[in-house]
C-alpha atoms as a PDB file:
ATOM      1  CA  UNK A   1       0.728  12.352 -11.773  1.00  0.00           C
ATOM      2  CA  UNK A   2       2.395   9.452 -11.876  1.00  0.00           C
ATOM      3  CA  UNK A   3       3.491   6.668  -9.136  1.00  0.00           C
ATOM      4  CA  UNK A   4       7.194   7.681  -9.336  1.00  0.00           C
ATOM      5  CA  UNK A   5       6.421  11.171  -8.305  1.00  0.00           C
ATOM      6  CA  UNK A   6       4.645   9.728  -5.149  1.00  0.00           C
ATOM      7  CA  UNK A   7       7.273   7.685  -4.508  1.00  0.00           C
ATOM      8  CA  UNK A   8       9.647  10.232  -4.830  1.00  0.00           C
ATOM      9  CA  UNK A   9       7.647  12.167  -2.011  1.00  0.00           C
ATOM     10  CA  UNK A  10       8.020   9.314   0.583  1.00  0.00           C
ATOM     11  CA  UNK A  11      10.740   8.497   2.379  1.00  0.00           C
ATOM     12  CA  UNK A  12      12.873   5.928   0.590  1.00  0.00           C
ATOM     13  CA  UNK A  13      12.943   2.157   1.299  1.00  0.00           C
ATOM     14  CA  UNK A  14      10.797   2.507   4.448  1.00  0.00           C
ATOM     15  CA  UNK A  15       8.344  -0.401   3.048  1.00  0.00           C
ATOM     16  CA  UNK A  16       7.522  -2.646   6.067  1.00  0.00           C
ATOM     17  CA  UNK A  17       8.143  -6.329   5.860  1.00  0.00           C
ATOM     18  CA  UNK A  18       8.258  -9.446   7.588  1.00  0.00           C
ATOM     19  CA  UNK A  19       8.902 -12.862   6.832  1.00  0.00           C
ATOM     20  CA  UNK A  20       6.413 -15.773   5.979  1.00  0.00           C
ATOM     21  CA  UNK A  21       6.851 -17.336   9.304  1.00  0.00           C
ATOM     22  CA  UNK A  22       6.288 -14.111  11.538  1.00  0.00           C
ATOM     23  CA  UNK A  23       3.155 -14.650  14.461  1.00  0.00           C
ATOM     24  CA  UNK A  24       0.482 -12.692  13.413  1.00  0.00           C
ATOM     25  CA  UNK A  25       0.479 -10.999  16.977  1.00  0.00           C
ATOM     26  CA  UNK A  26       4.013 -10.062  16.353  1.00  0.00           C
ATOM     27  CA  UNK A  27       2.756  -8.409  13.150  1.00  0.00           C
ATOM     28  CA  UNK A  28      -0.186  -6.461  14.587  1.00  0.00           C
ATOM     29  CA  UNK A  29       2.712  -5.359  17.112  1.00  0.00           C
ATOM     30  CA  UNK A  30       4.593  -3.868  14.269  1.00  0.00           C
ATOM     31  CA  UNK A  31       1.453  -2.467  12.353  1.00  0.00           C
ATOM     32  CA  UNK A  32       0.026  -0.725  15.678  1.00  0.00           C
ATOM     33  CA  UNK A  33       3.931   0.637  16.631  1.00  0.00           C
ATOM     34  CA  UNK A  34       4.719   1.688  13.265  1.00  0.00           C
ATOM     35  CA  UNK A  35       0.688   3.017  12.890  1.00  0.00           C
ATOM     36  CA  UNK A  36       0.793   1.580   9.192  1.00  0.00           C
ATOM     37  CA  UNK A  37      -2.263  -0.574   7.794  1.00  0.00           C
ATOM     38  CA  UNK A  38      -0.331  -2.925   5.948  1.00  0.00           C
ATOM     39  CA  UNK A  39       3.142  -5.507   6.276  1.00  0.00           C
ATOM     40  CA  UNK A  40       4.869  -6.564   3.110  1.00  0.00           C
ATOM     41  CA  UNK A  41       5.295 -10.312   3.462  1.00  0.00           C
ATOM     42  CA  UNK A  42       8.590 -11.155   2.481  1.00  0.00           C
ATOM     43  CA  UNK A  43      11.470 -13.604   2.720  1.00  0.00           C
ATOM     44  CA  UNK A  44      13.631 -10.980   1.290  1.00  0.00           C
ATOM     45  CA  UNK A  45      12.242  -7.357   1.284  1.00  0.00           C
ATOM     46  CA  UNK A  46      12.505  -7.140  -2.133  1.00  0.00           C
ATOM     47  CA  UNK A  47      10.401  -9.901  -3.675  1.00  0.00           C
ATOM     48  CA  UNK A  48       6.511 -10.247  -2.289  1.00  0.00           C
ATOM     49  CA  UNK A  49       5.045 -12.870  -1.194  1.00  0.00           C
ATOM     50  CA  UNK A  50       2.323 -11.439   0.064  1.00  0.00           C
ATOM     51  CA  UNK A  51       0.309  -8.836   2.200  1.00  0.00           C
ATOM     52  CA  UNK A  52      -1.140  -8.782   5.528  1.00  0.00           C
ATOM     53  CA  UNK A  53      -4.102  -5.969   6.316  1.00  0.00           C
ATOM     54  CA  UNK A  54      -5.600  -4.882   9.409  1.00  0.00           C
ATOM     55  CA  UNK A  55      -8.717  -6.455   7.769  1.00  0.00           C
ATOM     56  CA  UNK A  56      -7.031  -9.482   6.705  1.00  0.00           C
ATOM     57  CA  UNK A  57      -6.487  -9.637  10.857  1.00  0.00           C
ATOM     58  CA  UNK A  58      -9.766  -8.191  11.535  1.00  0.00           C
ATOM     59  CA  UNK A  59     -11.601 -10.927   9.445  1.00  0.00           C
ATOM     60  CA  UNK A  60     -10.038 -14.272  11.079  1.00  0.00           C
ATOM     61  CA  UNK A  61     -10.381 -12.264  14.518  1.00  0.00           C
ATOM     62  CA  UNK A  62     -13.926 -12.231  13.774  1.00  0.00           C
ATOM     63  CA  UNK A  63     -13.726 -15.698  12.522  1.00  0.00           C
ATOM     64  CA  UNK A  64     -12.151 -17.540  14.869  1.00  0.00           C
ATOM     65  CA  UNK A  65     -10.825 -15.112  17.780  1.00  0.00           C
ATOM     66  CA  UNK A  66      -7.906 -14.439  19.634  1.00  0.00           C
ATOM     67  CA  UNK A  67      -6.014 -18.330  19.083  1.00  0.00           C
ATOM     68  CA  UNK A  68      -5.356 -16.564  15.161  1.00  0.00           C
ATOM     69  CA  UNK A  69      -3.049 -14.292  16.550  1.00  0.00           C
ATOM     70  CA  UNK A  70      -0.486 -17.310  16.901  1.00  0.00           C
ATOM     71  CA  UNK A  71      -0.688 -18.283  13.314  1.00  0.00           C
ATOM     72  CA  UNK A  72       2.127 -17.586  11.132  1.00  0.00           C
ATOM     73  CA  UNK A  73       1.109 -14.243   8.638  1.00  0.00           C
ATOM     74  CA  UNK A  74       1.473 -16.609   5.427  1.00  0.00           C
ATOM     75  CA  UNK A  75      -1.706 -18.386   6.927  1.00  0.00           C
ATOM     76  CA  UNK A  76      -3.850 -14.972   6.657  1.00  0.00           C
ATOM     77  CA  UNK A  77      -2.058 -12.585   4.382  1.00  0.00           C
ATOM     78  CA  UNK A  78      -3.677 -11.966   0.846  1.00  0.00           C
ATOM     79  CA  UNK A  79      -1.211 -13.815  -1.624  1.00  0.00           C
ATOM     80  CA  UNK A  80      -3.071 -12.096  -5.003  1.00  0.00           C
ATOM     81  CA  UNK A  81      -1.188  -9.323  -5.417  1.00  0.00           C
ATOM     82  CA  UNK A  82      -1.731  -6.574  -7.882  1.00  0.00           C
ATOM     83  CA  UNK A  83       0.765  -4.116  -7.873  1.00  0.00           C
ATOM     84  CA  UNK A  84       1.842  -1.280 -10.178  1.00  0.00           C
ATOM     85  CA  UNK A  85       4.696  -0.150 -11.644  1.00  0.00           C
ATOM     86  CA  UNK A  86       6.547   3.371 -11.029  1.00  0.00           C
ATOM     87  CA  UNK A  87       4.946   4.716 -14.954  1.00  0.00           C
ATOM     88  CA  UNK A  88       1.568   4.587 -13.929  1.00  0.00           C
ATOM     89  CA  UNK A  89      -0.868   6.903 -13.138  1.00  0.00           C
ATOM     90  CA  UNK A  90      -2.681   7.918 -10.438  1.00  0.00           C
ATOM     91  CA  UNK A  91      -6.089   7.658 -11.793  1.00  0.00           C
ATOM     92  CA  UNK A  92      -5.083   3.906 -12.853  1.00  0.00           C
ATOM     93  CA  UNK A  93      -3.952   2.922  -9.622  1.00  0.00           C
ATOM     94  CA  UNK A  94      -6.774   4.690  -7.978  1.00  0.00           C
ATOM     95  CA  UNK A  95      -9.139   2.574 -10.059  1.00  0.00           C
ATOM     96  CA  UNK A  96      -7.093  -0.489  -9.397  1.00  0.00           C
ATOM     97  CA  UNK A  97      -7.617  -0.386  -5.582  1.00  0.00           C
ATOM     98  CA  UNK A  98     -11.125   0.431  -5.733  1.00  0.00           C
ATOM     99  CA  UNK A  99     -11.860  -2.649  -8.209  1.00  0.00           C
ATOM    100  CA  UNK A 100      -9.826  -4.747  -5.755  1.00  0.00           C
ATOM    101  CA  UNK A 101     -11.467  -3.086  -2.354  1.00  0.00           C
ATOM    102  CA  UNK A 102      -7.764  -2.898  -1.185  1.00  0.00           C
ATOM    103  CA  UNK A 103      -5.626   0.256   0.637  1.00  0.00           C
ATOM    104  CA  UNK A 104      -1.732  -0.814  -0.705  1.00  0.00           C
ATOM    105  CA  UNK A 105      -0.504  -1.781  -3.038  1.00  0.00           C
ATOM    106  CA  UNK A 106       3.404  -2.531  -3.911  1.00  0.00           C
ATOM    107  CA  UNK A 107       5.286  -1.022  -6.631  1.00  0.00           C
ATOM    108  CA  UNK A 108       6.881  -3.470  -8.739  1.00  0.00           C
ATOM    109  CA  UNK A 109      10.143  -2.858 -11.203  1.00  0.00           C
ATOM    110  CA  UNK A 110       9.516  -6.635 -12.911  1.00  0.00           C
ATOM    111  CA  UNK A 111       9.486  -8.980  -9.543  1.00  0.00           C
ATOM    112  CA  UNK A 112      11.197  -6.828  -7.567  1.00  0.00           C
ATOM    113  CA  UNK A 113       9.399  -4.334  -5.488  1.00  0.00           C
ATOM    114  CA  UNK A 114      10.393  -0.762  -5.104  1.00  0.00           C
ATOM    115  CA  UNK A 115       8.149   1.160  -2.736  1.00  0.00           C
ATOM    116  CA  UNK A 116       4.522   0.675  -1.389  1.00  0.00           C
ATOM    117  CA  UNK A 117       1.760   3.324  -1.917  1.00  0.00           C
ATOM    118  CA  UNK A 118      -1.414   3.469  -0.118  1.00  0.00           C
ATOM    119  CA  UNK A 119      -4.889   5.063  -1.018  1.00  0.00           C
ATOM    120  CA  UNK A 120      -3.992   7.888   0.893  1.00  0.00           C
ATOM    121  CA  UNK A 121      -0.833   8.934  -0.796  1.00  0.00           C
ATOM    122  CA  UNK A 122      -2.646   8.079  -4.204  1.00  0.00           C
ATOM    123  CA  UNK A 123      -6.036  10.648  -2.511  1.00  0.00           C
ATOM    124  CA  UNK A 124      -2.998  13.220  -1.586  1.00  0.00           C
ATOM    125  CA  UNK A 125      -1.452  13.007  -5.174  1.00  0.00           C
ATOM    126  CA  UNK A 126      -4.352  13.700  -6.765  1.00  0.00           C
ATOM    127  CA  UNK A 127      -5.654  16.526  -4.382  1.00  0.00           C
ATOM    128  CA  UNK A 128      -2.630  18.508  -5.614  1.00  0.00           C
ATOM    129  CA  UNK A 129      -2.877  17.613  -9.032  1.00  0.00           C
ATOM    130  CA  UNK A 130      -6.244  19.162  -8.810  1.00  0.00           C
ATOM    131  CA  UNK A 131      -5.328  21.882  -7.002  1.00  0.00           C
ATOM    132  CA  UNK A 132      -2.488  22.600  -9.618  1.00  0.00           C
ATOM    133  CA  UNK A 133      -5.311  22.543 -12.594  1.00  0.00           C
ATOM    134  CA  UNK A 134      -7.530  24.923 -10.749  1.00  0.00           C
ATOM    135  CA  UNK A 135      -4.912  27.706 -10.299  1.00  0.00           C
ATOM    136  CA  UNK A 136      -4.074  26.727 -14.008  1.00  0.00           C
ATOM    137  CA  UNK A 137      -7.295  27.037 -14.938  1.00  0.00           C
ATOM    138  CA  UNK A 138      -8.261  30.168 -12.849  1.00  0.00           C
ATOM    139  CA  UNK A 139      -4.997  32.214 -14.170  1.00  0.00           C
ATOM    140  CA  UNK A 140      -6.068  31.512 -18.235  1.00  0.00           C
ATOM    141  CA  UNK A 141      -9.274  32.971 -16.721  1.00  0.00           C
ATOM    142  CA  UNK A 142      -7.973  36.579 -14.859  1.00  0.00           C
ATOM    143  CA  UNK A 143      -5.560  36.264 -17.870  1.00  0.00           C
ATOM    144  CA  UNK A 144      -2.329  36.149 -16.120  1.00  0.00           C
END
């Protein structure tokens, strides 16, 4: 399967994003409200600057407490971005995020980004595709 057929499932431009300057309490606001693990950082919504996790939060939380929460997100977010691109597959972008140790990741047309997929909608894809092959696999067997 490829990304553009998860995208496709999702509902369209619904990625999450905030600007460079946004508190990071104000962010953990919008991550617990919307009950998303990740916020697009960007000036724009269309080009990324970077991403802020709940572990990105979690780690400087555990680092230096609560007074984080009043930094601006471009202090914390991740700024190395590896994204993908809508002709990929699932099995790349799966291995992608588990080399990286990272949940989202944005999909890019060039600079500009067109959706967001997480691990989970990657998991889901691939779940089906499976289940897909088995029925395949099970009708050449009965013969039908």
């Amino acid at each position: 399967m490829l990304v553009q057929q998860i995208l496709s499932g999702k509902p369209e431009g619904v990625v999450v994003t905030v600007p460079p300057g946004t508190s990071v309490a104000e962010a953990v606001e919008i991550l617990s409200a919307r009950r998303i693990g990740a916020l697009i950082v960007s000036t724009d919504g269309r080009h990324v600057a970077g991403i802020l996790s709940e572990r990105d939060v979690v780690r400087e939380l555990g680092r230096r407490g609560p007074a984080c929460l009043n930094d601006p997100v471009e202090k914390l977010m991740t700024t190395a971005i590896i994204g993908c691109s809508t002709d990929e597959s699932t099995e790349s972008v799966m291995q992608k995020m588990t080399d990286g140790r990272f949940r989202h990741m944005p999909v890019m047309q060039g600079a500009v980004m067109v959706g967001l997929i997480s691990i989970g909608d990657v998991v889901k894809a691939r779940l089906s595709e499976l289940a897909m092959e088995k029925d395949a696999l099970e009708g050449m067997i009965k013969g039908f």
